[in-house]
C-alpha atoms as a PDB file:
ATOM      1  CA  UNK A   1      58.166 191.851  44.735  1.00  0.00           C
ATOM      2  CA  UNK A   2      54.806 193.584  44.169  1.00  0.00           C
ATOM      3  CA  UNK A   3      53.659 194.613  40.557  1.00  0.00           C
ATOM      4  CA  UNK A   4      53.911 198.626  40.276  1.00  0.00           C
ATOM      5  CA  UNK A   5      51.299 201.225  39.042  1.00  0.00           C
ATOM      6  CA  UNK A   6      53.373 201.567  35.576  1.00  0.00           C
ATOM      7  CA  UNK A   7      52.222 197.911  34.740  1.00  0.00           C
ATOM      8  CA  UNK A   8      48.643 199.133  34.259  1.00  0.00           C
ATOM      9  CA  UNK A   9      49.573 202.675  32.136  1.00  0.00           C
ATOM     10  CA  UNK A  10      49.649 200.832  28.638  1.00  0.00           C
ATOM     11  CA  UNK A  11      46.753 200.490  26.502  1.00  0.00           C
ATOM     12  CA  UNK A  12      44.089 197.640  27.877  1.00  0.00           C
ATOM     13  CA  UNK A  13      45.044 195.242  25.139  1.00  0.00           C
ATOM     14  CA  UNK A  14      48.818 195.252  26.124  1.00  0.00           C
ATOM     15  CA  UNK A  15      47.989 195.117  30.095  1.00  0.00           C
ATOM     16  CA  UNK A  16      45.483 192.350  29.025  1.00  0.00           C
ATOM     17  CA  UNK A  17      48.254 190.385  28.207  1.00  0.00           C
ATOM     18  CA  UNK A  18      50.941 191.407  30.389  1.00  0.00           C
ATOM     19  CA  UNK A  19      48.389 189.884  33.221  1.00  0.00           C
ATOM     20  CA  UNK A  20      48.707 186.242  32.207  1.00  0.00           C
ATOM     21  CA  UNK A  21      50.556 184.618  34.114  1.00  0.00           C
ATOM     22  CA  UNK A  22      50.728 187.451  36.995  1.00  0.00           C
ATOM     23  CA  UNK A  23      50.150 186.140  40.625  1.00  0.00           C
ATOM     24  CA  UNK A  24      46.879 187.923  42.242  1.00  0.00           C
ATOM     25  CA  UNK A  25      46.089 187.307  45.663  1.00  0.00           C
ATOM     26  CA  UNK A  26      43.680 188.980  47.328  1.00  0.00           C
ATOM     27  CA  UNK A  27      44.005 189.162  51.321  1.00  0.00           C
ATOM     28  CA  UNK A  28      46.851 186.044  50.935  1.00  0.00           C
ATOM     29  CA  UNK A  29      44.386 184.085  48.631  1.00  0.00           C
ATOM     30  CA  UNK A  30      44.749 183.295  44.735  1.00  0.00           C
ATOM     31  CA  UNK A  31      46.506 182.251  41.872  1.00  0.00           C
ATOM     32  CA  UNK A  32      48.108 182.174  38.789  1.00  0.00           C
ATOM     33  CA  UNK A  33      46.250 184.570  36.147  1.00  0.00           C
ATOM     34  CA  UNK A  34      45.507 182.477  33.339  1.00  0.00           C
ATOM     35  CA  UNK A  35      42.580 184.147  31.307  1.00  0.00           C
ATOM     36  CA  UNK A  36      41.631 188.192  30.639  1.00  0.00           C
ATOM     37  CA  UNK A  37      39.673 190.048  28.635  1.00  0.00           C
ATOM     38  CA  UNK A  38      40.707 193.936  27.612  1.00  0.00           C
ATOM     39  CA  UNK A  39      37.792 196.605  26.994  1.00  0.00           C
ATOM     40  CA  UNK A  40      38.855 200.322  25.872  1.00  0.00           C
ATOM     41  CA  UNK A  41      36.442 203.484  25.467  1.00  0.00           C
ATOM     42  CA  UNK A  42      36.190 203.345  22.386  1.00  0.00           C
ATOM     43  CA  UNK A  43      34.530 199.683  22.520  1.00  0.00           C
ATOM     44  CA  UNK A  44      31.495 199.077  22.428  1.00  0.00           C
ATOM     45  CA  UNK A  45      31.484 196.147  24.779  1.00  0.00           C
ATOM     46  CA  UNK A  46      32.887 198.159  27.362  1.00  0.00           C
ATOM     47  CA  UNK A  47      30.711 199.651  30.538  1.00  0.00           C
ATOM     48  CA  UNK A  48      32.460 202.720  29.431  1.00  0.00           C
ATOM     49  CA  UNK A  49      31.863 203.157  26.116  1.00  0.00           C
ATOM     50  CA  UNK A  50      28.238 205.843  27.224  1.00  0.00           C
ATOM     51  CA  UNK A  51      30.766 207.192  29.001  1.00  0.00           C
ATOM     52  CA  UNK A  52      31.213 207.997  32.662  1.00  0.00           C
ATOM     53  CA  UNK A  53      28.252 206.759  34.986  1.00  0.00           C
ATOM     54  CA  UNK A  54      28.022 206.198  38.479  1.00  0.00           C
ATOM     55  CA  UNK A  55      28.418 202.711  37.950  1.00  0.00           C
ATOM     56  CA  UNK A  56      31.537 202.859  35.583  1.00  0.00           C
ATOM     57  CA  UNK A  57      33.189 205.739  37.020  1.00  0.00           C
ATOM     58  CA  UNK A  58      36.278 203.934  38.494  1.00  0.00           C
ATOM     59  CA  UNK A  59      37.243 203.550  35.034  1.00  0.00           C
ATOM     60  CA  UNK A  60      37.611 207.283  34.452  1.00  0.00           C
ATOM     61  CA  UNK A  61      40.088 207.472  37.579  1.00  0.00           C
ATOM     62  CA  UNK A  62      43.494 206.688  38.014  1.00  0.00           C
ATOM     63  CA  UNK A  63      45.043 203.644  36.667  1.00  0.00           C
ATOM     64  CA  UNK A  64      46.205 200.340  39.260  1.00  0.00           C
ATOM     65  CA  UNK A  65      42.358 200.465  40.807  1.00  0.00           C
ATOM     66  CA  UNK A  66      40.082 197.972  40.686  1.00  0.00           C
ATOM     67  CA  UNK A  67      36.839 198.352  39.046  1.00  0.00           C
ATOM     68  CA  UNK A  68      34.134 196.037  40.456  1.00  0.00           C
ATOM     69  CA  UNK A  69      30.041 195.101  39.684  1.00  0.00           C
ATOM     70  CA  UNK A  70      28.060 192.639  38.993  1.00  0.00           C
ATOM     71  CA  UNK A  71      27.029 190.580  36.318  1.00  0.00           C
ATOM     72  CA  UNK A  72      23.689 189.820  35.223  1.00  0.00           C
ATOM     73  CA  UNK A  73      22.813 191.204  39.318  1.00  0.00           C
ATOM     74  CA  UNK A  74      24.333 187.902  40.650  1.00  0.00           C
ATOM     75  CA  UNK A  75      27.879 187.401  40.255  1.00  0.00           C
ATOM     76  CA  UNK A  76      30.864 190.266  41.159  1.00  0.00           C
ATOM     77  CA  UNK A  77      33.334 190.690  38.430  1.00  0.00           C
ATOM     78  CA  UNK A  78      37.096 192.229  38.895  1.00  0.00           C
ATOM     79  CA  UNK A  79      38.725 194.068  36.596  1.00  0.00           C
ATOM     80  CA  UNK A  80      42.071 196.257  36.978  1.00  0.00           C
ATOM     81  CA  UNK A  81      41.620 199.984  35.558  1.00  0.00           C
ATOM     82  CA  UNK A  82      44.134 200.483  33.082  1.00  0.00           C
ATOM     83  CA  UNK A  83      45.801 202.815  30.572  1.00  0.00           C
ATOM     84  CA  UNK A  84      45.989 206.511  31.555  1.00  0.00           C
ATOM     85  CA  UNK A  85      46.118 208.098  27.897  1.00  0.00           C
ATOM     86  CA  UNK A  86      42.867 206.809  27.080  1.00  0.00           C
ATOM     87  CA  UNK A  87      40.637 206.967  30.082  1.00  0.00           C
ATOM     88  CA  UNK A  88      37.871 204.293  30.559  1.00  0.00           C
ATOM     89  CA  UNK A  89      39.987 201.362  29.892  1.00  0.00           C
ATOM     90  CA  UNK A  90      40.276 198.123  32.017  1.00  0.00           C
ATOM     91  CA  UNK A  91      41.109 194.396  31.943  1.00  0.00           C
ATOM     92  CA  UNK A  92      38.616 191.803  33.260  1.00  0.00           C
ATOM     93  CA  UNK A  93      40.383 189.071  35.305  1.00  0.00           C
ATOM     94  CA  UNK A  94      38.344 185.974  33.974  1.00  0.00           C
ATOM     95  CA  UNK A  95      40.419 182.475  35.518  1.00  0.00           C
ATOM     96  CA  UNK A  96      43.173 181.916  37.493  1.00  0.00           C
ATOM     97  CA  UNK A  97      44.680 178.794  38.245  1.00  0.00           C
ATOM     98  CA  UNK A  98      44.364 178.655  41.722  1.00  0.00           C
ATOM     99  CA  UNK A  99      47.618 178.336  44.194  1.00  0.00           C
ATOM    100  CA  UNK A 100      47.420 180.267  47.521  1.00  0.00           C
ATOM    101  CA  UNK A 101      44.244 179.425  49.792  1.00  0.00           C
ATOM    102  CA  UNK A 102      42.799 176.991  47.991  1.00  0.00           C
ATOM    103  CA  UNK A 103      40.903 175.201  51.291  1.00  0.00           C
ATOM    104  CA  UNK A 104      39.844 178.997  51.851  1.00  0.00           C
ATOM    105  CA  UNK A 105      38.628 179.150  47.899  1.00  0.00           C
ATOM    106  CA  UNK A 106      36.819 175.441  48.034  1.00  0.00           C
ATOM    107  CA  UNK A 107      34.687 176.876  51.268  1.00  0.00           C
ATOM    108  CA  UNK A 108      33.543 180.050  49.730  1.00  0.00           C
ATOM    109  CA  UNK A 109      32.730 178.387  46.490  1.00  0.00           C
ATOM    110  CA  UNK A 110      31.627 175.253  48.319  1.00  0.00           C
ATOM    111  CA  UNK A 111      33.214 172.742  45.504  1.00  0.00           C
ATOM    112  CA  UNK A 112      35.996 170.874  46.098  1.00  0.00           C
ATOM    113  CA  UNK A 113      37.130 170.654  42.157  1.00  0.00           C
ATOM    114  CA  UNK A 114      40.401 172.844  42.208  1.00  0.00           C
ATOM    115  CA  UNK A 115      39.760 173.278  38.084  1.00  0.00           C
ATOM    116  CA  UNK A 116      36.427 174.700  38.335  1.00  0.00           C
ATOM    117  CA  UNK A 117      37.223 177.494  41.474  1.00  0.00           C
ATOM    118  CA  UNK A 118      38.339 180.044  39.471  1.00  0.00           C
ATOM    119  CA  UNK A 119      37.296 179.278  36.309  1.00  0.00           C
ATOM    120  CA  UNK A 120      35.011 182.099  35.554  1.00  0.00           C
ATOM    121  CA  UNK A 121      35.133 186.015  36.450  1.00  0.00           C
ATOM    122  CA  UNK A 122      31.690 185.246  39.065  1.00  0.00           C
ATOM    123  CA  UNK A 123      33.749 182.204  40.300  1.00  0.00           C
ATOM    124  CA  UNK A 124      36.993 184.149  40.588  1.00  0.00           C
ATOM    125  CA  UNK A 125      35.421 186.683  42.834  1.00  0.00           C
ATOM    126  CA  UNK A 126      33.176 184.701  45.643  1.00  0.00           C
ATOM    127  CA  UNK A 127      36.730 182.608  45.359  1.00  0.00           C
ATOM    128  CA  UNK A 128      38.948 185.694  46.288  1.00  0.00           C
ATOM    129  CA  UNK A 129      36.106 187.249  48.368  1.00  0.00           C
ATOM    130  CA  UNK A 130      36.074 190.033  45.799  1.00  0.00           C
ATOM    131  CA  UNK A 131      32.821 192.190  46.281  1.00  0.00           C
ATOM    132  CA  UNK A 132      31.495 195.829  45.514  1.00  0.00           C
ATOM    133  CA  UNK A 133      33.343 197.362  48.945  1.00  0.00           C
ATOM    134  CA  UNK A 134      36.869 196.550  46.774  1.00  0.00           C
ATOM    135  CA  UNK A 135      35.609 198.704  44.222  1.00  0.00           C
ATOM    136  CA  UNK A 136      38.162 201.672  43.421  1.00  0.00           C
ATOM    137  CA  UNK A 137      40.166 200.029  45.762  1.00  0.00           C
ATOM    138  CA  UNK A 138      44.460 200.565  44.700  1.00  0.00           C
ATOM    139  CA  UNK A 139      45.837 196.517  43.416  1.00  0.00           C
ATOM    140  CA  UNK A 140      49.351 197.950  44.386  1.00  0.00           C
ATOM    141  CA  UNK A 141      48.000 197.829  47.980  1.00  0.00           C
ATOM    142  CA  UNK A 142      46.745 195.378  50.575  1.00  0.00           C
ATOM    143  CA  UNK A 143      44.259 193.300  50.343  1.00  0.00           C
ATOM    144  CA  UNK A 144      45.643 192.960  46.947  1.00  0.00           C
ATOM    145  CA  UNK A 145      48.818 191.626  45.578  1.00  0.00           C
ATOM    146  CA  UNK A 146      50.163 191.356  42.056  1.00  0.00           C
ATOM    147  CA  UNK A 147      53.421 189.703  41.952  1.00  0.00           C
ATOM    148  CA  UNK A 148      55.413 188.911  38.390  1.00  0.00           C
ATOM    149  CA  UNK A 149      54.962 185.603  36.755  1.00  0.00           C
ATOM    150  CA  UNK A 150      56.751 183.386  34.494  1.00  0.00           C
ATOM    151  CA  UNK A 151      56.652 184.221  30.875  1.00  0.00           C
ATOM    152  CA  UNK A 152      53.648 183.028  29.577  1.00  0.00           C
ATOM    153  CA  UNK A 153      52.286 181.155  26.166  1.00  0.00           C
ATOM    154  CA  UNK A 154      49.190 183.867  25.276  1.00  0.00           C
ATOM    155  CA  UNK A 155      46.781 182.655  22.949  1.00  0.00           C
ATOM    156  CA  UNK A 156      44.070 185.267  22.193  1.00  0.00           C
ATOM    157  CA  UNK A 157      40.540 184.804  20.545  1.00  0.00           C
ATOM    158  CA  UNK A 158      36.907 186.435  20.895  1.00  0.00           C
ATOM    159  CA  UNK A 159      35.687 187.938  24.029  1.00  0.00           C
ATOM    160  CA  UNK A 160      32.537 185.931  25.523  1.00  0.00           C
ATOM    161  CA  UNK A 161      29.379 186.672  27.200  1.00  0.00           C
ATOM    162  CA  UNK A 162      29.487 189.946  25.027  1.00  0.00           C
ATOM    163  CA  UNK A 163      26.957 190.873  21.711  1.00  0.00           C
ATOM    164  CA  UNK A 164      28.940 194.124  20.338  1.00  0.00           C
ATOM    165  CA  UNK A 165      32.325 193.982  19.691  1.00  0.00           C
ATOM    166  CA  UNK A 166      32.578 190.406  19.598  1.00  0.00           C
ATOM    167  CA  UNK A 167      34.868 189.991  16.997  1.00  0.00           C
ATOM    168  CA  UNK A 168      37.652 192.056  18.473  1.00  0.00           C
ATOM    169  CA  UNK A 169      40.223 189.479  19.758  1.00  0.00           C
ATOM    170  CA  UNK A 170      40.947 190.604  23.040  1.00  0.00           C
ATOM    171  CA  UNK A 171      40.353 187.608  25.131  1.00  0.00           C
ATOM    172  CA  UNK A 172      44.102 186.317  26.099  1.00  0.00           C
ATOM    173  CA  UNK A 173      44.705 183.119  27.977  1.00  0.00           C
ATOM    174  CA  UNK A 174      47.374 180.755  28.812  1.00  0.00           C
ATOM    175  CA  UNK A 175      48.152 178.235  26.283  1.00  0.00           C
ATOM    176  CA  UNK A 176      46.778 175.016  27.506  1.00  0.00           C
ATOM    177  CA  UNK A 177      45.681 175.790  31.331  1.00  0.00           C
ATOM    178  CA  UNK A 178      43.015 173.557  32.012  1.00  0.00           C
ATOM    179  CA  UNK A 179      41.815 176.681  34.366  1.00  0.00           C
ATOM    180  CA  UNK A 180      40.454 178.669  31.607  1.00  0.00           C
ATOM    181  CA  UNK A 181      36.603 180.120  31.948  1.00  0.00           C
ATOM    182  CA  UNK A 182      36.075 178.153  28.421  1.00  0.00           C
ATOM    183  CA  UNK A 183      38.203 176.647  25.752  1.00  0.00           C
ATOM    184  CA  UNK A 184      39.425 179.163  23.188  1.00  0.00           C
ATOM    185  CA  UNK A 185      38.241 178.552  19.448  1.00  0.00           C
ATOM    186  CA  UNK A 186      40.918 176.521  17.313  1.00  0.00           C
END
């Protein structure tokens, strides 16, 4: 059974949480969520907080798409558009354990340590194949699927890589998963 579009209407903070432990595959190929960081408007970490641009503009649109770019011009990052009462929200996917594809993952990283595949948003995405042509593309349709997990143990701490709005807790992870992008401050 396939996550629905209601999943992503809350507020990013709730969806942010709601995602661990959520199965993403993307064309048969993924995991277990296990890490994900939530970014509103009104945030100054967020790509929307200027408001819309051409590069940010997915996050004005409907909710349940995927919002996609790159990172520091390298690395492609995925993040699920969320929340349609406050436009400009989403939810960056940052680890998953991996569970589905895994040879498939290992030759498009080219490592053969399960741990470190997904273990990062950049590592996530050349992992899952995720690039810019997925961008606005629906996550309640193929090549994506979403399927419910098993209740999870969310711990939640700072958001990383970021220098405004860093003290906003909205990083959320899996208690314990040795698949997280970093360990999360005691």
């Amino acid at each position: 059974m396939r996550l629905g579009r209601s999943v992503f209407d809350g507020p990013a903070e709730a969806v942010a949480r709601a995602l661990i432990g959520v199965e993403l595959t993307v064309n048969g190929v993924g995991g277990r969520i296990v890490e994900t960081e939530a970014y509103d408007l009104g945030d100054p970490a967020s790509h929307s907080f200027p408001g819309p641009t051409q590069r940010n503009a997915v996050m004005f649109g409907p909710v349940g798409r995927a919002y996609v770019y790159r990172i520091y011009g390298l690395h492609w990052c995925l993040n699920v558009v969320c929340d349609a009462d406050a436009r400009g929200s989403a939810v960056l996917i940052r680890a998953l354990e991996p569970t589905v594809g895994i040879e498939t993952m290992v030759e498009r990283r080219g490592l053969a340590g399960v741990r470190s595949l997904c273990s990062g948003p950049g590592k996530l995405a050349q992992a899952l194949a995720v690039t810019g042509d997925l961008n606005g593309a629906d996550l309640t349709f193929e090549p994506f699927a979403l399927r419910p997990g098993n209740a999870a143990d969310i711990i939640v701490g700072p958001r990383i890589g970021i220098t405004k709005g860093v003290e906003t807790p909205w990083r959320f992870g899996l208690r314990g998963s040795p698949y997280l992008s970093r360990p999360f401050p005691k």
